[in-house]
N, C-alpha and C. Protein backbone atom coordinates (compact mmCIF):
# COMPACT_ATOMS: atom_id res chain seq x y z
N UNK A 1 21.81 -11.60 -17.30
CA UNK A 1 21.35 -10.23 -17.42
C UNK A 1 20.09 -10.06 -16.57
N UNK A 2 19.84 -9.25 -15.66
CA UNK A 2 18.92 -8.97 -14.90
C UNK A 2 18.02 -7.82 -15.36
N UNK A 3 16.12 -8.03 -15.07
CA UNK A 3 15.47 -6.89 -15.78
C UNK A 3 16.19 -5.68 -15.05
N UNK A 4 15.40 -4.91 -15.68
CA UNK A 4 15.88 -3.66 -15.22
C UNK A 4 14.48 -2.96 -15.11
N UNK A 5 13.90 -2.93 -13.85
CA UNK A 5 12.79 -1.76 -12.86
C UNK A 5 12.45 -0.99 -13.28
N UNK A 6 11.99 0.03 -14.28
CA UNK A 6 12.26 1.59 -14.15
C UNK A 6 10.78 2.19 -13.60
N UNK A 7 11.11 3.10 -12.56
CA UNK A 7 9.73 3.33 -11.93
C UNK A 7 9.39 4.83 -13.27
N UNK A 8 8.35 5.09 -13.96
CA UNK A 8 8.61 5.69 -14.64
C UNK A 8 8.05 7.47 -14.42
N UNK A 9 6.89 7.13 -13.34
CA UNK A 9 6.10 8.26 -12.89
C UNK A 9 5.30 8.20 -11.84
N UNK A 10 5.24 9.05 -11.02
CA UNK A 10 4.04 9.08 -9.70
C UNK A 10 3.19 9.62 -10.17
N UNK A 11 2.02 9.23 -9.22
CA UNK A 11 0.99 10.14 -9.25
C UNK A 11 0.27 10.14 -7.96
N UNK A 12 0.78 10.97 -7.45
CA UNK A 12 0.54 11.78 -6.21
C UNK A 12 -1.30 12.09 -5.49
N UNK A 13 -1.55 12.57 -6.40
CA UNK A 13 -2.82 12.16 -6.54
C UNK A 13 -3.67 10.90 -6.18
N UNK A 14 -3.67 10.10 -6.86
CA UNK A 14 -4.18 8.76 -6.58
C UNK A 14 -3.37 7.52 -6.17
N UNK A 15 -2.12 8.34 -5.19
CA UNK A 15 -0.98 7.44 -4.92
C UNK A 15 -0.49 6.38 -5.47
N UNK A 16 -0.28 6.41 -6.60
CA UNK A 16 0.34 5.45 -7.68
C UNK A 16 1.40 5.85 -8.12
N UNK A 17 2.52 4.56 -8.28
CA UNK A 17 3.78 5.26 -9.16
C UNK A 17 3.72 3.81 -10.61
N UNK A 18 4.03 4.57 -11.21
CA UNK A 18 4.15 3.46 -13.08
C UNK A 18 5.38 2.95 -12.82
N UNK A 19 5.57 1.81 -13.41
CA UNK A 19 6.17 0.91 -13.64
C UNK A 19 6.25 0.17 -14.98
N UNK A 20 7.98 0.02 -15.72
CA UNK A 20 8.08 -1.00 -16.52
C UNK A 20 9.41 -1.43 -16.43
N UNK A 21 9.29 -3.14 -16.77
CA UNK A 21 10.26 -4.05 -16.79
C UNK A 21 10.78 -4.36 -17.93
N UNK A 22 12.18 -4.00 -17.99
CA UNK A 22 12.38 -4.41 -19.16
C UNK A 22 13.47 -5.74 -19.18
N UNK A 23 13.36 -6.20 -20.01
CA UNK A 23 14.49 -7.67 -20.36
C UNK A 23 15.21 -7.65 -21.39
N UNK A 24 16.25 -6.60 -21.57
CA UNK A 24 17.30 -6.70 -22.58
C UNK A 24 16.59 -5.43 -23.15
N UNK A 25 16.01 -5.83 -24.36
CA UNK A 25 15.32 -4.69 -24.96
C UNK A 25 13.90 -4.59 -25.28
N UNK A 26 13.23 -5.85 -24.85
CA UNK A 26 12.12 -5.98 -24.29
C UNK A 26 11.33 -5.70 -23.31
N UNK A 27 10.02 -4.90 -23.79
CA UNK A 27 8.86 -4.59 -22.22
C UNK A 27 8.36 -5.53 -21.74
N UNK A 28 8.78 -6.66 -20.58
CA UNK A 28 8.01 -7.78 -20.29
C UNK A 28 6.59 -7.15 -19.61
N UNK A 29 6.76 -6.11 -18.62
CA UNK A 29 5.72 -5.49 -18.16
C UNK A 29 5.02 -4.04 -18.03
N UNK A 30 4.56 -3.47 -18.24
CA UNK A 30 3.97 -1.70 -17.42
C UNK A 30 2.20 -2.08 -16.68
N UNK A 31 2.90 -1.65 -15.74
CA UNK A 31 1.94 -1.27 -14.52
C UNK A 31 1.81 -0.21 -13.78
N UNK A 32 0.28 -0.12 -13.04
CA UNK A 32 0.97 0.81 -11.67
C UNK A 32 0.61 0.17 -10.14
N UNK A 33 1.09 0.84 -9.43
CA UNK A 33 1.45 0.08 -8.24
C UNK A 33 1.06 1.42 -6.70
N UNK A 34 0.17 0.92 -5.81
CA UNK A 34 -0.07 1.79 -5.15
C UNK A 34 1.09 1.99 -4.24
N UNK A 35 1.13 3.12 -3.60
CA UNK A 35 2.18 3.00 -2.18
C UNK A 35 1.50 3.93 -1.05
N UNK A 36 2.00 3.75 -0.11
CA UNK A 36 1.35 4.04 1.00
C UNK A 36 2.45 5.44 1.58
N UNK A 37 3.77 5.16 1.29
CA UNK A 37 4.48 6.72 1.59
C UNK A 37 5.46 7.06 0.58
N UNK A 38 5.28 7.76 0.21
CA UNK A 38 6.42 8.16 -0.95
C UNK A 38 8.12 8.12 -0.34
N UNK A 39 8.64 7.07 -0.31
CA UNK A 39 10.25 7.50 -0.30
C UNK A 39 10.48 6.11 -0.76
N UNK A 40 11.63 5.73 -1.55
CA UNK A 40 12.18 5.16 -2.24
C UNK A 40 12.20 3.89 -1.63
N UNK A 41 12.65 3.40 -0.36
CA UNK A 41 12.52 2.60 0.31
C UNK A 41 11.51 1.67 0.37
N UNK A 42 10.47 2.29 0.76
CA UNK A 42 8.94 2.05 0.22
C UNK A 42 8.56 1.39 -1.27
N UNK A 43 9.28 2.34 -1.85
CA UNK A 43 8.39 1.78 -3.74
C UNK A 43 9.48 0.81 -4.19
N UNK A 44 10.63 0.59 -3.51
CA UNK A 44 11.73 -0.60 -3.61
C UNK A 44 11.22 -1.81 -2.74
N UNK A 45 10.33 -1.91 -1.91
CA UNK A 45 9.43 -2.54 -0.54
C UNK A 45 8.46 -3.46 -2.08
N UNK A 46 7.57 -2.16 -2.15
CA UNK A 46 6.36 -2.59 -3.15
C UNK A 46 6.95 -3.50 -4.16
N UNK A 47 7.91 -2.71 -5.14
CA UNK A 47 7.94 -3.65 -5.96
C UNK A 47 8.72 -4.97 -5.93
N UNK A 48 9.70 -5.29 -5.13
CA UNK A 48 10.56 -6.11 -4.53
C UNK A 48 9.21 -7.35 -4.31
N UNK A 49 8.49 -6.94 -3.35
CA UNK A 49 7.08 -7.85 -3.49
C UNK A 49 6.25 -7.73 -4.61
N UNK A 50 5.80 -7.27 -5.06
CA UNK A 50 4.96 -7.48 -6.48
C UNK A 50 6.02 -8.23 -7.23
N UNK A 51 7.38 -8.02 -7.87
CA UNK A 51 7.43 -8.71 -9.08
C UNK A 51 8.85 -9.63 -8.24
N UNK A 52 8.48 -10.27 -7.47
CA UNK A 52 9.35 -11.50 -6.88
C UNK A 52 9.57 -12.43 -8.13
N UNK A 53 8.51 -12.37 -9.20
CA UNK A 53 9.14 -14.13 -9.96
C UNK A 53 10.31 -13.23 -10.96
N UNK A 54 10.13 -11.80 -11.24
CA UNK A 54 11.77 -11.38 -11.98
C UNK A 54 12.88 -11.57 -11.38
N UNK A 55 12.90 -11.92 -9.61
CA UNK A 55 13.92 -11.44 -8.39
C UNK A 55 14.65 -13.25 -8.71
N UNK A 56 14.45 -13.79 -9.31
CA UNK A 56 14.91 -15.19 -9.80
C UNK A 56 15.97 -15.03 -10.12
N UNK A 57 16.79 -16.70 -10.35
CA UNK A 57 18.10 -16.79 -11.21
C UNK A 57 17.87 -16.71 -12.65
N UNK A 58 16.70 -17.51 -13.01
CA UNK A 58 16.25 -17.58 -14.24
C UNK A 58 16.14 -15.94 -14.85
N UNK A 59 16.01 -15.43 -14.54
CA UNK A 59 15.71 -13.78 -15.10
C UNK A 59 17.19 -12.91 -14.78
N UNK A 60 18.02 -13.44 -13.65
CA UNK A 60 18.96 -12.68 -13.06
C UNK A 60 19.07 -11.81 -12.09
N UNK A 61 17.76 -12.08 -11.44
CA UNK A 61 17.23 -10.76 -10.33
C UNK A 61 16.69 -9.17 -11.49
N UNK A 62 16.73 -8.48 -10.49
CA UNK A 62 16.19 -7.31 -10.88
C UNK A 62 16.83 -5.65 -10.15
N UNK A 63 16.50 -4.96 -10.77
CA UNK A 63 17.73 -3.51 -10.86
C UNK A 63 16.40 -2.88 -10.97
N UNK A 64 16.44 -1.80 -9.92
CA UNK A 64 15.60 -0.68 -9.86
C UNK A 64 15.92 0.50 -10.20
N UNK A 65 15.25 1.65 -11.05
CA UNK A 65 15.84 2.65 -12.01
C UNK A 65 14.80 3.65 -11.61
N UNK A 66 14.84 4.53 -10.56
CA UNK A 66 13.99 5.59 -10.89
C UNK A 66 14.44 6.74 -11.68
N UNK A 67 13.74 7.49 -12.58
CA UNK A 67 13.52 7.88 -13.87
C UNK A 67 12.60 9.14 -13.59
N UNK A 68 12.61 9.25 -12.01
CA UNK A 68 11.14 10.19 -11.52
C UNK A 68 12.09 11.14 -10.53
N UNK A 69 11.49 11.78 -9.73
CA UNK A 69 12.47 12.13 -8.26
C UNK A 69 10.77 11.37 -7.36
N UNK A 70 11.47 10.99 -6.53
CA UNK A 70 10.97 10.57 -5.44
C UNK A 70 11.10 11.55 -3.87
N UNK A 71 9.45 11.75 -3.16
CA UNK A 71 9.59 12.28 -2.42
C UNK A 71 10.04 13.70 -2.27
N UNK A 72 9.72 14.75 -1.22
CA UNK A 72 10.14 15.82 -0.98
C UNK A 72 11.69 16.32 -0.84
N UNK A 73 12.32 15.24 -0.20
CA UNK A 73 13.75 15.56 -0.30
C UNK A 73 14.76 14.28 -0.77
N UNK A 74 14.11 13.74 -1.58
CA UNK A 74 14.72 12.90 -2.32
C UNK A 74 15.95 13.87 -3.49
């Protein structure tokens, strides 16, 4: 079973989008995470590098869930 990503909110403002990981039905993490351009690509970039030790076999990799809209013409 692999976590599952869910980006949960931007903030545009102070260029941050939230983040939590979950593991089954567990919050292993919530954070936030800066980005430099808003499009999906990007905050799949960021977090792909920030949480590399979930991207494991041991965890199952990881599944990204935005939960937000991303970007102007997202």
């Amino acid at each position: 079973m692999s976590v599952q990503v869910q980006v949960t909110s931007i903030d545009r403002q102070k260029m941050q989008f939230n983040v939590e990981a979950i593991d089954g039905s567990r919050v292993i993490l919530k954070r936030a995470f800066n980005f430099k351009t808003e499009t999906k690509k990007h905050i799949e970039s960021v977090i792909n590098k920030e949480l590399k030790t979930f991207n494991k076999p041991s965890y199952g990799g990881i599944e990204i869930v935005f939960m937000c809209p991303v970007g102007v013409f997202s």
